[in-house]
Protein backbone atom coordinates (compact mmCIF):
# COMPACT_ATOMS: atom_id res chain seq x y z
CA UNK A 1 115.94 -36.42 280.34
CA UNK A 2 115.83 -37.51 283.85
CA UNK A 3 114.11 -40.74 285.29
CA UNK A 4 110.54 -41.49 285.15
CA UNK A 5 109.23 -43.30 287.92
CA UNK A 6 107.36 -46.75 286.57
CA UNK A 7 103.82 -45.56 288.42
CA UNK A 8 103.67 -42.78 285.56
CA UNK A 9 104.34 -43.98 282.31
CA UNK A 10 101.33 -41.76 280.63
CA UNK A 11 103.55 -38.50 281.62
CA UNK A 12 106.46 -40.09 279.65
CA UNK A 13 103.91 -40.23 276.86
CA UNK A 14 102.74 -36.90 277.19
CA UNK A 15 106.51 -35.64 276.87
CA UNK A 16 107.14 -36.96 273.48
CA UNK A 17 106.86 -35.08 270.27
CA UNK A 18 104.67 -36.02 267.67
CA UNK A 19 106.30 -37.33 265.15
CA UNK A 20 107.20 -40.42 268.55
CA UNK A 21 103.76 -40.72 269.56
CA UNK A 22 102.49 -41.35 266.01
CA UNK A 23 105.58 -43.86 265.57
CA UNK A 24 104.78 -45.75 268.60
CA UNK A 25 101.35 -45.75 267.80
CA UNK A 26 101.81 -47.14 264.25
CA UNK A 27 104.15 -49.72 265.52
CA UNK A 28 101.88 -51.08 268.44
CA UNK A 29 99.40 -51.49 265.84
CA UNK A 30 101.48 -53.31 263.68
CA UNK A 31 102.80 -55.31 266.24
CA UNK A 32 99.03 -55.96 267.33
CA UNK A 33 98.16 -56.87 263.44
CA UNK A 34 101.32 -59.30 262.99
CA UNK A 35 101.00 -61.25 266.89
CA UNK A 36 98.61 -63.43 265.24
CA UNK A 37 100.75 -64.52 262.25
CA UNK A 38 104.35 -64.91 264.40
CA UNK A 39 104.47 -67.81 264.58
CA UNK A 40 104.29 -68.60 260.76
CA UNK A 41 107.17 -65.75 259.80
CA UNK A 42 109.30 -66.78 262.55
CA UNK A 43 109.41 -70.51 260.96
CA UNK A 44 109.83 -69.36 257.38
CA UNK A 45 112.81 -67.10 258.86
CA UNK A 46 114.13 -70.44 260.63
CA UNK A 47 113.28 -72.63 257.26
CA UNK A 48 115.58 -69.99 254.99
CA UNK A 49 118.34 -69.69 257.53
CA UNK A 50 118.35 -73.30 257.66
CA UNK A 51 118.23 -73.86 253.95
CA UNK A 52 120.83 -71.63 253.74
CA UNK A 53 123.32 -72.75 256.00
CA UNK A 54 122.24 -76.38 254.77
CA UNK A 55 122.73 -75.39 251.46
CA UNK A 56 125.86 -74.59 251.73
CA UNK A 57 127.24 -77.10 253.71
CA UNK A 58 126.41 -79.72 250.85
CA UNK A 59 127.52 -77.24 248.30
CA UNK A 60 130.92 -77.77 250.08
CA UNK A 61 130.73 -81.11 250.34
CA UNK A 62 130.24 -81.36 246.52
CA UNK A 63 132.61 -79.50 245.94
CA UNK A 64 130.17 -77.00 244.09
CA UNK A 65 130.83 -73.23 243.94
CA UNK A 66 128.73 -70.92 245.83
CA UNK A 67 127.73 -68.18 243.95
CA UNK A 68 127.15 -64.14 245.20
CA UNK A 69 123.59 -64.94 242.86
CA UNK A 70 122.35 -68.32 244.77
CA UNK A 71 122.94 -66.18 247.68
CA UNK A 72 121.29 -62.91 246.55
CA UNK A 73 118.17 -64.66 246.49
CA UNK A 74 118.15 -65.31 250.26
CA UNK A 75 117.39 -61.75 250.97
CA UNK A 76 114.03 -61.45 249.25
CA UNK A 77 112.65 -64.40 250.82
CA UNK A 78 113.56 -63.41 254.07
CA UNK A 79 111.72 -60.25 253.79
CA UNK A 80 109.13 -60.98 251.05
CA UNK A 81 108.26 -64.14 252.71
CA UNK A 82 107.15 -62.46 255.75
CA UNK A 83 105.49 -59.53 253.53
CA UNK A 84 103.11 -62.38 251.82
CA UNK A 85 101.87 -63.49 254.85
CA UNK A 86 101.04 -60.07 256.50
CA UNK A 87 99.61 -59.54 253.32
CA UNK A 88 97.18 -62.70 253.22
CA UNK A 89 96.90 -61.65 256.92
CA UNK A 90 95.66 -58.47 255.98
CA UNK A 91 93.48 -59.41 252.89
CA UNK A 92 91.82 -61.93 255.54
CA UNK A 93 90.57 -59.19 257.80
CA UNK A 94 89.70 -56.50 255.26
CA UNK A 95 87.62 -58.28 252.88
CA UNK A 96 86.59 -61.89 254.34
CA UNK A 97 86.47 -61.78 258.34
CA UNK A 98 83.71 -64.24 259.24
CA UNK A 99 84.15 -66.07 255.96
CA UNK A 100 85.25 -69.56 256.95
CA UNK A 101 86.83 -71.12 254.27
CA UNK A 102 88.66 -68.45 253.02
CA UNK A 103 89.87 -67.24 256.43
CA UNK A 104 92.40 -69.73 256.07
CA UNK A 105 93.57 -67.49 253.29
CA UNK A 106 96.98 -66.97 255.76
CA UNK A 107 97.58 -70.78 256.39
CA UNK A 108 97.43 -71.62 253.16
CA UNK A 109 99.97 -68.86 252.03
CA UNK A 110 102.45 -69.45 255.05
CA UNK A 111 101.46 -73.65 254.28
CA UNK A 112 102.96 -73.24 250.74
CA UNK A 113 105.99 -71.00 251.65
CA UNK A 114 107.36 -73.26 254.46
CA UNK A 115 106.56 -76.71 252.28
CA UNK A 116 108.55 -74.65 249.27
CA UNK A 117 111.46 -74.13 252.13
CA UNK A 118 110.75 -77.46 253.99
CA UNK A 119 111.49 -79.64 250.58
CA UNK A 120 114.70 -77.56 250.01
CA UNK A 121 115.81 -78.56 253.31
CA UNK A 122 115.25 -82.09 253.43
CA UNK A 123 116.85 -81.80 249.32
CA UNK A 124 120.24 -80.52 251.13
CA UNK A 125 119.76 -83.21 253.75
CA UNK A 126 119.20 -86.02 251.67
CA UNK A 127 122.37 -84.68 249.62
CA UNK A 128 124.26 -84.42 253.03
CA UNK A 129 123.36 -87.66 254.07
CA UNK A 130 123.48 -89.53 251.14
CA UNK A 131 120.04 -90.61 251.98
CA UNK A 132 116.84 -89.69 249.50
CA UNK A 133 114.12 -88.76 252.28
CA UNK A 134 111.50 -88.57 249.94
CA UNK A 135 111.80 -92.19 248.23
CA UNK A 136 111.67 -93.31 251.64
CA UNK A 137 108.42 -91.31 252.51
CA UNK A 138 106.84 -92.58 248.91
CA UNK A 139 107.69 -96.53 249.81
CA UNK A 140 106.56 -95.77 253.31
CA UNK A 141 103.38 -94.19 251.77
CA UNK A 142 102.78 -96.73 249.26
CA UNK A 143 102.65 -99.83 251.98
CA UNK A 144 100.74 -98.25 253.98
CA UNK A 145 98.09 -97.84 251.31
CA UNK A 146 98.13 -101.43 250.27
């Protein structure tokens, strides 16, 4: 196929088949219905890869063996994570667009994953470091308070 110029792009359109127009079509509108919601997968992608490569590291350290099974379970989250917020995405604009409260149907969801992911990741810090995070937050938390 020789060159299109860049001042016609709707004749490079026109001389697809099909089966590519209806591809590119479903995919712009996907990528049109998931622009929103990027932000939230791309952090639960970044939360999992750094769990995992945290993970790991204090596994090591440990001296604890790393198992084919831990790591099988990495691939699910990093695709049905994503899936459960395009889902919650979707559920938002089907049945309760204008619907305040529940609108935040999608924060909550992608809220819970990356606090599930976020408290693994300060768990394999804290082991790393030798430092519990989280009894630090709590005494922090409690003087404040009083």
């Amino acid at each position: 196929m020789p060159l299109m110029k860049l001042s016609d792009p709707l004749s490079a359109a026109s001389s697809l088949a099909w089966p590519w127009k209806l591809a590119s079509a479903v995919l712009g509108w996907m990528a049109a219905f998931a622009a929103p919601v990027q932000p939230f997968m791309i952090l639960v992608l970044v939360l999992v890869v750094v769990d995992v490569i945290t993970g790991i590291w204090a596994a090591r350290r440990n001296g604890e063996r790393i198992t084919s099974k831990e790591m099988g379970r990495t691939v699910p989250k990093v695709v049905l994570y994503p899936v459960a917020i395009l889902l919650s995405e979707a559920m938002v604009h089907t049945f309760f667009a204008g619907t305040p409260v529940v609108s935040s149907l999608t924060y909550m969801v992608a809220l819970f994953i990356c606090t599930i992911e976020f408290q693994s990741n300060i768990e394999n810090i804290g082991k790393l470091t030798g430092t519990d995070i989280w009894v630090h937050i709590r005494e922090y938390l409690k003087r404040k308070q009083n």
